[in-house]
PDB file of N, CA and C in Angstrom:
ATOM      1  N   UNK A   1       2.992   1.333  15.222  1.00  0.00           N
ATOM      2  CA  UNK A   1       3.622   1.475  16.519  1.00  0.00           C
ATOM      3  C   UNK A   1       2.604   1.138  17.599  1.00  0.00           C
ATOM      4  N   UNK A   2       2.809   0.134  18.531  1.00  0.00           N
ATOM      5  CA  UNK A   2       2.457   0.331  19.132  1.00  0.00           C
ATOM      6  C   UNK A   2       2.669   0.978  21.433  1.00  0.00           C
ATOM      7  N   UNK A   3       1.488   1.632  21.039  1.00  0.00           N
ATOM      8  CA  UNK A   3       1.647   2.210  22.789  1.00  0.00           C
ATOM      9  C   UNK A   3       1.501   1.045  23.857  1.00  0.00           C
ATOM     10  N   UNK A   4       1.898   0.855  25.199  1.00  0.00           N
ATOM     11  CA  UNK A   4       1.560   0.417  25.886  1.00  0.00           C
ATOM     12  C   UNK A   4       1.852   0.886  27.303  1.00  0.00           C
ATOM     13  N   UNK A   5       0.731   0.631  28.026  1.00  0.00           N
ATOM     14  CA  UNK A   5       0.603   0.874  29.585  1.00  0.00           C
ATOM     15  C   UNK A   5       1.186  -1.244  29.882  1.00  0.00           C
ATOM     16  N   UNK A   6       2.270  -0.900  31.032  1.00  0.00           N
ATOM     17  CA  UNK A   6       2.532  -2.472  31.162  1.00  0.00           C
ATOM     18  C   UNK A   6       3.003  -3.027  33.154  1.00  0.00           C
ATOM     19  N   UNK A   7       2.457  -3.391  33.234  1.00  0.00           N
ATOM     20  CA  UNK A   7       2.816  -3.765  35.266  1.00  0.00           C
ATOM     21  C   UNK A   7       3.054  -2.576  35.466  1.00  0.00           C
ATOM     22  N   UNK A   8       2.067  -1.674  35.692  1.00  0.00           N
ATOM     23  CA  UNK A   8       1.534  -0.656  36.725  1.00  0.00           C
ATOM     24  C   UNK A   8       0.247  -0.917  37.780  1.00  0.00           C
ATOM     25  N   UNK A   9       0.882  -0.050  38.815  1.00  0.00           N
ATOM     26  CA  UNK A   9      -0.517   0.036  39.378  1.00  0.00           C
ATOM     27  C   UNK A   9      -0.980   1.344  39.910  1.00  0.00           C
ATOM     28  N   UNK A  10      -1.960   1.430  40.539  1.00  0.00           N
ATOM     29  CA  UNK A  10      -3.137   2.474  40.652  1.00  0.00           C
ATOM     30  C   UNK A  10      -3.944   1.854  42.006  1.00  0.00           C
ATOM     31  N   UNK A  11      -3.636   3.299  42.422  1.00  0.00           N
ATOM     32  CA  UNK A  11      -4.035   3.336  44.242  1.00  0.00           C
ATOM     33  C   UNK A  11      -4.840   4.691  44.155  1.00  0.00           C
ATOM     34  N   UNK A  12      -5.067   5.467  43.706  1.00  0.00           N
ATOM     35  CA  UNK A  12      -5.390   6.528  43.857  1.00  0.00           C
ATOM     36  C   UNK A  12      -7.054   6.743  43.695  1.00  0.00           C
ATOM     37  N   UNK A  13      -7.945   7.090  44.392  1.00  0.00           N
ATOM     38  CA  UNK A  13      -9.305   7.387  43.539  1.00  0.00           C
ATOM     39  C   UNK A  13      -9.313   8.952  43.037  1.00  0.00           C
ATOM     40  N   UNK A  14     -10.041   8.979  42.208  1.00  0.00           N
ATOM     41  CA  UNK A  14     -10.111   9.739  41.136  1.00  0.00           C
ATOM     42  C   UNK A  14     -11.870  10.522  42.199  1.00  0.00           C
ATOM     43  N   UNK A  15     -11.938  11.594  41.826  1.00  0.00           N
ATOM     44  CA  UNK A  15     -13.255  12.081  42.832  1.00  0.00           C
ATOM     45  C   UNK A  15     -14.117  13.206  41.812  1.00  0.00           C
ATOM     46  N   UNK A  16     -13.392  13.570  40.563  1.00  0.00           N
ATOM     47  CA  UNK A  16     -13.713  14.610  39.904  1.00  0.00           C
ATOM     48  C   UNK A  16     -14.539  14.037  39.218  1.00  0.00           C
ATOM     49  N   UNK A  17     -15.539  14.804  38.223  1.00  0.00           N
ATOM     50  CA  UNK A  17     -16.540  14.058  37.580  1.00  0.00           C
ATOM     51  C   UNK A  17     -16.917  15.054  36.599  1.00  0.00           C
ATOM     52  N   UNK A  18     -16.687  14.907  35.433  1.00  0.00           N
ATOM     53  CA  UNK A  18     -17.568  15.998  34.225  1.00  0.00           C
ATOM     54  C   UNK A  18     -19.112  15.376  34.149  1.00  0.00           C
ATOM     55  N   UNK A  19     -20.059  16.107  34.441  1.00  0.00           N
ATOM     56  CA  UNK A  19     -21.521  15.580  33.799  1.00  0.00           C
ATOM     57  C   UNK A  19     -21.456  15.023  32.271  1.00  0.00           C
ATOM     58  N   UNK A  20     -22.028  13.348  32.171  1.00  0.00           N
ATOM     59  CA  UNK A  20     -21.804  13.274  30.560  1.00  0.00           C
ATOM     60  C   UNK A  20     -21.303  13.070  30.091  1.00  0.00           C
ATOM     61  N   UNK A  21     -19.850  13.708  30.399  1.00  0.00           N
ATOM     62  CA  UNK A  21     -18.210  13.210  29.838  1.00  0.00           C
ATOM     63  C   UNK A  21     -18.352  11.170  29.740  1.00  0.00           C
ATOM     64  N   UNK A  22     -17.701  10.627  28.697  1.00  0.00           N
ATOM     65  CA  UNK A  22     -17.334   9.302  28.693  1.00  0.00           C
ATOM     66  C   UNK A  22     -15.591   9.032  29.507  1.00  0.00           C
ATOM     67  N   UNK A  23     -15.347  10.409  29.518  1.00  0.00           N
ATOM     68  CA  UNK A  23     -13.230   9.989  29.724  1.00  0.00           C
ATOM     69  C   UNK A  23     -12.701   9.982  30.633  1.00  0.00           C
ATOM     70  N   UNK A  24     -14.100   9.482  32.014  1.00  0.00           N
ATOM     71  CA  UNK A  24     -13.908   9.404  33.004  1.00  0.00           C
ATOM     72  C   UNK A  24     -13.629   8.007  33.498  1.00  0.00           C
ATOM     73  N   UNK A  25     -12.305   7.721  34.083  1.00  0.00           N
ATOM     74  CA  UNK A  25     -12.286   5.797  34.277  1.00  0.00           C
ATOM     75  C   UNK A  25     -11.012   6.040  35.580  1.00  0.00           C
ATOM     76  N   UNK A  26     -11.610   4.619  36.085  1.00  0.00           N
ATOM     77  CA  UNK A  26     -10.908   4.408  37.203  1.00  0.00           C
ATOM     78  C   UNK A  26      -9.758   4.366  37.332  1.00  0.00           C
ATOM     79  N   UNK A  27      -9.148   3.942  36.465  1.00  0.00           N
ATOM     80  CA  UNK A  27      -8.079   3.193  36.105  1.00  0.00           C
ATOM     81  C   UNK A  27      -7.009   4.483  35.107  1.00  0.00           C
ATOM     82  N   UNK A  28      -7.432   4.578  34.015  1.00  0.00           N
ATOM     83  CA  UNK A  28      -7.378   5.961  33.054  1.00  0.00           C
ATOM     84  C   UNK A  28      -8.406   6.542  32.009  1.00  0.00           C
ATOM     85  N   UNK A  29      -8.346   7.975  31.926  1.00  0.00           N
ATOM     86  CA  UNK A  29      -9.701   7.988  31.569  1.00  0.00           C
ATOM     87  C   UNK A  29      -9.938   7.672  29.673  1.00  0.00           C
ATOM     88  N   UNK A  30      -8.563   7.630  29.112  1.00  0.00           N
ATOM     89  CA  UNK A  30      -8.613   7.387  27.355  1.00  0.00           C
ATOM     90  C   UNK A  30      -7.735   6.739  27.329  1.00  0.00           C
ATOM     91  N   UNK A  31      -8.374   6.027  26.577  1.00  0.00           N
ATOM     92  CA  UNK A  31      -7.501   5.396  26.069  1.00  0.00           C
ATOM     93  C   UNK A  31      -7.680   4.956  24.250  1.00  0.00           C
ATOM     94  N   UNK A  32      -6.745   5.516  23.652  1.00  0.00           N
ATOM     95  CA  UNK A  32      -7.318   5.668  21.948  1.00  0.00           C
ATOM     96  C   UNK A  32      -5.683   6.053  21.430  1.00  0.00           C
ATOM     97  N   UNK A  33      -6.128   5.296  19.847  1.00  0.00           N
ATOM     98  CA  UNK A  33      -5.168   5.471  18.784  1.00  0.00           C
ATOM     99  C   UNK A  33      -5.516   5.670  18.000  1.00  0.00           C
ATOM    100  N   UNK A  34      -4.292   5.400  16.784  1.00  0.00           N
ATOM    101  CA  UNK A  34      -4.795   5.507  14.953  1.00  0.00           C
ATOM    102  C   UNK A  34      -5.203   4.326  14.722  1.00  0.00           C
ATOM    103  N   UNK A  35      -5.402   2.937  15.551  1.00  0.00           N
ATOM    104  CA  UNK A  35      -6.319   1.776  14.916  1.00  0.00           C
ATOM    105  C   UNK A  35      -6.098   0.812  15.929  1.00  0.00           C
ATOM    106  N   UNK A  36      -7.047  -0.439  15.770  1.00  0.00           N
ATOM    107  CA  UNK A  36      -6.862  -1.202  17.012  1.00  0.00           C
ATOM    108  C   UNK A  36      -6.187  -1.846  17.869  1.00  0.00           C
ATOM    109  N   UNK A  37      -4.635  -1.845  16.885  1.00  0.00           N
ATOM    110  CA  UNK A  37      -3.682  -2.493  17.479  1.00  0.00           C
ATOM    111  C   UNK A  37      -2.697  -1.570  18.081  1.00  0.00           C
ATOM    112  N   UNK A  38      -3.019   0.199  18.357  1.00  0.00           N
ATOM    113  CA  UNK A  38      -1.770   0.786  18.868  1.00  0.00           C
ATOM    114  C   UNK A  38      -2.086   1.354  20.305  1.00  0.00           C
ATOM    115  N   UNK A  39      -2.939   0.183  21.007  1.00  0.00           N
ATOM    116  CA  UNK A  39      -3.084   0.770  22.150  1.00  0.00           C
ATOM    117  C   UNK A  39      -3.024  -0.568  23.233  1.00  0.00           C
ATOM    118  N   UNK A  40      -2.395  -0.997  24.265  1.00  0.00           N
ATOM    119  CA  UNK A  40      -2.831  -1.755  25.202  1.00  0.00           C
ATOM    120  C   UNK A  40      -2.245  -1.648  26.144  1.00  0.00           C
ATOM    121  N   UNK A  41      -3.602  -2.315  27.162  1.00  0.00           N
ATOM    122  CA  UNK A  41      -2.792  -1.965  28.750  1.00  0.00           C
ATOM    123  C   UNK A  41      -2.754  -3.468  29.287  1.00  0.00           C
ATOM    124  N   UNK A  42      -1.534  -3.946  29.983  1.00  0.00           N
ATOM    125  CA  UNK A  42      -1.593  -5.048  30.279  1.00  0.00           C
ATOM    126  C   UNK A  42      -0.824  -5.421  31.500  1.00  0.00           C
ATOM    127  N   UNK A  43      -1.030  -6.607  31.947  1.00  0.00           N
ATOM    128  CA  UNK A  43      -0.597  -6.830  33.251  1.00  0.00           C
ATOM    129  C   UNK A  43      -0.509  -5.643  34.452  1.00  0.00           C
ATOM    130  N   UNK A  44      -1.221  -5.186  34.160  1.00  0.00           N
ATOM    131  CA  UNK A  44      -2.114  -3.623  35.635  1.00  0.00           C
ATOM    132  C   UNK A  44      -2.819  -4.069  36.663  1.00  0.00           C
ATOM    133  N   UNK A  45      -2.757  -3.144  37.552  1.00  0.00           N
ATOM    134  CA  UNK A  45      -3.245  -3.694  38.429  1.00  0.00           C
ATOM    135  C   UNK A  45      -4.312  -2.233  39.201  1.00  0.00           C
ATOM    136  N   UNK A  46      -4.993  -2.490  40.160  1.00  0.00           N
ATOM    137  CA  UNK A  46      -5.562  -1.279  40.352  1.00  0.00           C
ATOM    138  C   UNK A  46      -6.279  -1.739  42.411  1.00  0.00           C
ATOM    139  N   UNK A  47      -6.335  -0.662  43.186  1.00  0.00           N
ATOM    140  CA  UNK A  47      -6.553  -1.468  44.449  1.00  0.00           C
ATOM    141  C   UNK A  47      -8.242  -1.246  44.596  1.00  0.00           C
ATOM    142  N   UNK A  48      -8.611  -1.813  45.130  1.00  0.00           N
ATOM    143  CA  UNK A  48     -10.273  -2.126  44.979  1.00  0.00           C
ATOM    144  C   UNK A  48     -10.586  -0.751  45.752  1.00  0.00           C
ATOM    145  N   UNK A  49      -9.955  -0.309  46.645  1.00  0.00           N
ATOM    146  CA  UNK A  49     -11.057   1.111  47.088  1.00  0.00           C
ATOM    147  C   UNK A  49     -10.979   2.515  46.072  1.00  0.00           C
ATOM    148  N   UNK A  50      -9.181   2.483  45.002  1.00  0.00           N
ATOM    149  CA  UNK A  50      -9.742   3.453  44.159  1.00  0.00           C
ATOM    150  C   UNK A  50     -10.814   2.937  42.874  1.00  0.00           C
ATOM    151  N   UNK A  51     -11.448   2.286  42.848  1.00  0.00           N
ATOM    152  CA  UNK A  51     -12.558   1.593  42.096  1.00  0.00           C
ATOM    153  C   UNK A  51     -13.624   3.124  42.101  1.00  0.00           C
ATOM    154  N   UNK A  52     -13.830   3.521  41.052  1.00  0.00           N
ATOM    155  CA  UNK A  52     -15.185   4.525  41.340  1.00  0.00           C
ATOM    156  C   UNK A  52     -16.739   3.372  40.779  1.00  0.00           C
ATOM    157  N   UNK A  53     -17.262   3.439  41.368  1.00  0.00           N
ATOM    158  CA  UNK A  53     -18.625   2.225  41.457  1.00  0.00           C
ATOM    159  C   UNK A  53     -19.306   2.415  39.758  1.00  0.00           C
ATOM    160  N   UNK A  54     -19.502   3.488  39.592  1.00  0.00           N
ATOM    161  CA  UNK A  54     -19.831   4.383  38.256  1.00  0.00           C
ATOM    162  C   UNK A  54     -19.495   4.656  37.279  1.00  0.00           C
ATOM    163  N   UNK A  55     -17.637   3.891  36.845  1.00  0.00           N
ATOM    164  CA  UNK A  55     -17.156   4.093  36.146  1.00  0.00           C
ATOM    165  C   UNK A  55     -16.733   2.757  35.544  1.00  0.00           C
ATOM    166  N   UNK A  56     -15.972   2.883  34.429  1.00  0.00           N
ATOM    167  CA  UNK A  56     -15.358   1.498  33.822  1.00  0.00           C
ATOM    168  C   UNK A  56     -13.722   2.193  34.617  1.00  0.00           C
ATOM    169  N   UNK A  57     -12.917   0.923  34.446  1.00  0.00           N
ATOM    170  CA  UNK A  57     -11.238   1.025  34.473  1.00  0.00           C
ATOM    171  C   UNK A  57     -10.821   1.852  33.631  1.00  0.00           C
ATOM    172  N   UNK A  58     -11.303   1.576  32.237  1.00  0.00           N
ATOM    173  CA  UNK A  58     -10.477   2.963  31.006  1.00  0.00           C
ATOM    174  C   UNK A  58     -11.937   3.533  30.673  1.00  0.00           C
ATOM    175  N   UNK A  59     -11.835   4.365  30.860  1.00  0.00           N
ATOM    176  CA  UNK A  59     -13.754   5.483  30.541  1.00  0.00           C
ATOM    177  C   UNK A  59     -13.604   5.596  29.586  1.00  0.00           C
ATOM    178  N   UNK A  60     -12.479   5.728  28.189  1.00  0.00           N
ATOM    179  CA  UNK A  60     -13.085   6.163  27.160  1.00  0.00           C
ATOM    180  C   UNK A  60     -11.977   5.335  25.934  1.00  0.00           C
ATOM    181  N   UNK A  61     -12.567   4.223  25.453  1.00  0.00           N
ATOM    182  CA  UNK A  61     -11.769   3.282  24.867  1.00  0.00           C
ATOM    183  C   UNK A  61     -12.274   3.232  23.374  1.00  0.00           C
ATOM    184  N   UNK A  62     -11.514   3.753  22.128  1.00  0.00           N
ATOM    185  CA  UNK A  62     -12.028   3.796  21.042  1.00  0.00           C
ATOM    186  C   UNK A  62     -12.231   2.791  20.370  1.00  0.00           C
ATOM    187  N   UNK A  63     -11.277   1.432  20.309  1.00  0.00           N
ATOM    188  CA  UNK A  63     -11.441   0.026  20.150  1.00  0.00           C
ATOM    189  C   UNK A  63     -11.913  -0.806  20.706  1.00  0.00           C
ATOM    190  N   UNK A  64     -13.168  -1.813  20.642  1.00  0.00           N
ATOM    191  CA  UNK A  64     -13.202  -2.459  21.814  1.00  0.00           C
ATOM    192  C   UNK A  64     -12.269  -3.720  21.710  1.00  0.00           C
ATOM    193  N   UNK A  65     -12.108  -4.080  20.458  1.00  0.00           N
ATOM    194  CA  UNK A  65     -10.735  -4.988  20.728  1.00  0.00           C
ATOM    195  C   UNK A  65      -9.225  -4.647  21.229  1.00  0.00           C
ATOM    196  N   UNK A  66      -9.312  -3.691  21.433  1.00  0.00           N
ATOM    197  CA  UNK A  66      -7.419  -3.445  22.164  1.00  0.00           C
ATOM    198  C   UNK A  66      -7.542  -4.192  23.444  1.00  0.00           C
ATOM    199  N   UNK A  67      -6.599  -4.725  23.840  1.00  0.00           N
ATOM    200  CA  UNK A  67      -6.270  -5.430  24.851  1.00  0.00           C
ATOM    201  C   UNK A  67      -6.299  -4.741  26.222  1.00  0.00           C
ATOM    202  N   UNK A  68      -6.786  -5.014  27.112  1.00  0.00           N
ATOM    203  CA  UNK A  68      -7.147  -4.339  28.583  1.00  0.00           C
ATOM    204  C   UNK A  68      -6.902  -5.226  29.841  1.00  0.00           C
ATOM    205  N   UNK A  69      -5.693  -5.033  29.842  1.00  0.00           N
ATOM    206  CA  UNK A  69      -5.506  -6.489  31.264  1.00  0.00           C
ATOM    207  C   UNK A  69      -5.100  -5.800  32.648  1.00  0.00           C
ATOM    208  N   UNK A  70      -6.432  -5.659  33.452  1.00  0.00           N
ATOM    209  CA  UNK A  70      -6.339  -4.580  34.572  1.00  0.00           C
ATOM    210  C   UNK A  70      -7.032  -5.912  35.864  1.00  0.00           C
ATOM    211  N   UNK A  71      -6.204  -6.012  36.783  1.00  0.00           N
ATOM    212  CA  UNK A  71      -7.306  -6.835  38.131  1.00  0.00           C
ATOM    213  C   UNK A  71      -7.662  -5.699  38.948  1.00  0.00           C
ATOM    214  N   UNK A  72      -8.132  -5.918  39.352  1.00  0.00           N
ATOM    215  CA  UNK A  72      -8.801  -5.333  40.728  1.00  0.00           C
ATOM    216  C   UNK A  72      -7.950  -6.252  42.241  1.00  0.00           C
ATOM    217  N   UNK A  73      -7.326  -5.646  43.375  1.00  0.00           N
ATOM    218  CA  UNK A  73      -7.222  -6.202  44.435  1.00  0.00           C
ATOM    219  C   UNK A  73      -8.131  -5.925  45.386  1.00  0.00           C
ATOM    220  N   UNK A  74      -7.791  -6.809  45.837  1.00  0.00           N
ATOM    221  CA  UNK A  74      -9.283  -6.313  46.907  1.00  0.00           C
ATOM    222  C   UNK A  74      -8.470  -6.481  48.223  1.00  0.00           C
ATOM    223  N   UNK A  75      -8.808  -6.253  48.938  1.00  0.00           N
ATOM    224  CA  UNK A  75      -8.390  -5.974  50.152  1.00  0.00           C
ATOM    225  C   UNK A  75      -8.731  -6.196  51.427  1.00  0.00           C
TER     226      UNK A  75
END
């Protein structure tokens, strides 16, 4: 089965922060399954000021092959 995040977007910044934690992301902070093909996010979008400078888009991604299709707008 697979999950998917699909044409969303994300305006919001995120301001909270665990010391250390990896499952912190701009965008969302996990993203994980039972194997590499049951997770992707695609055609997303996200606006350049909730960008945290310090973070990735997905903070905590168990595959690095799952698919991740996020732009940034800028503004």
């Amino acid at each position: 089965m697979l999950f998917t995040i699909t044409g969303c977007h994300s305006g919001v910044e995120i301001f909270y922060e665990v010391p250390g934690a990896n499952r912190m992301g701009s965008f969302v902070g996990e993203a994980a399954g039972f194997g590499p093909e049951t997770v992707a996010i695609t055609d997303c979008t996200i606006d350049e000021d909730a960008v945290h400078e310090g973070w990735y888009l997905v903070g905590y991604k168990v595959y690095s092959t799952m698919p991740v299709d996020i732009d940034v707008i800028e503004e």
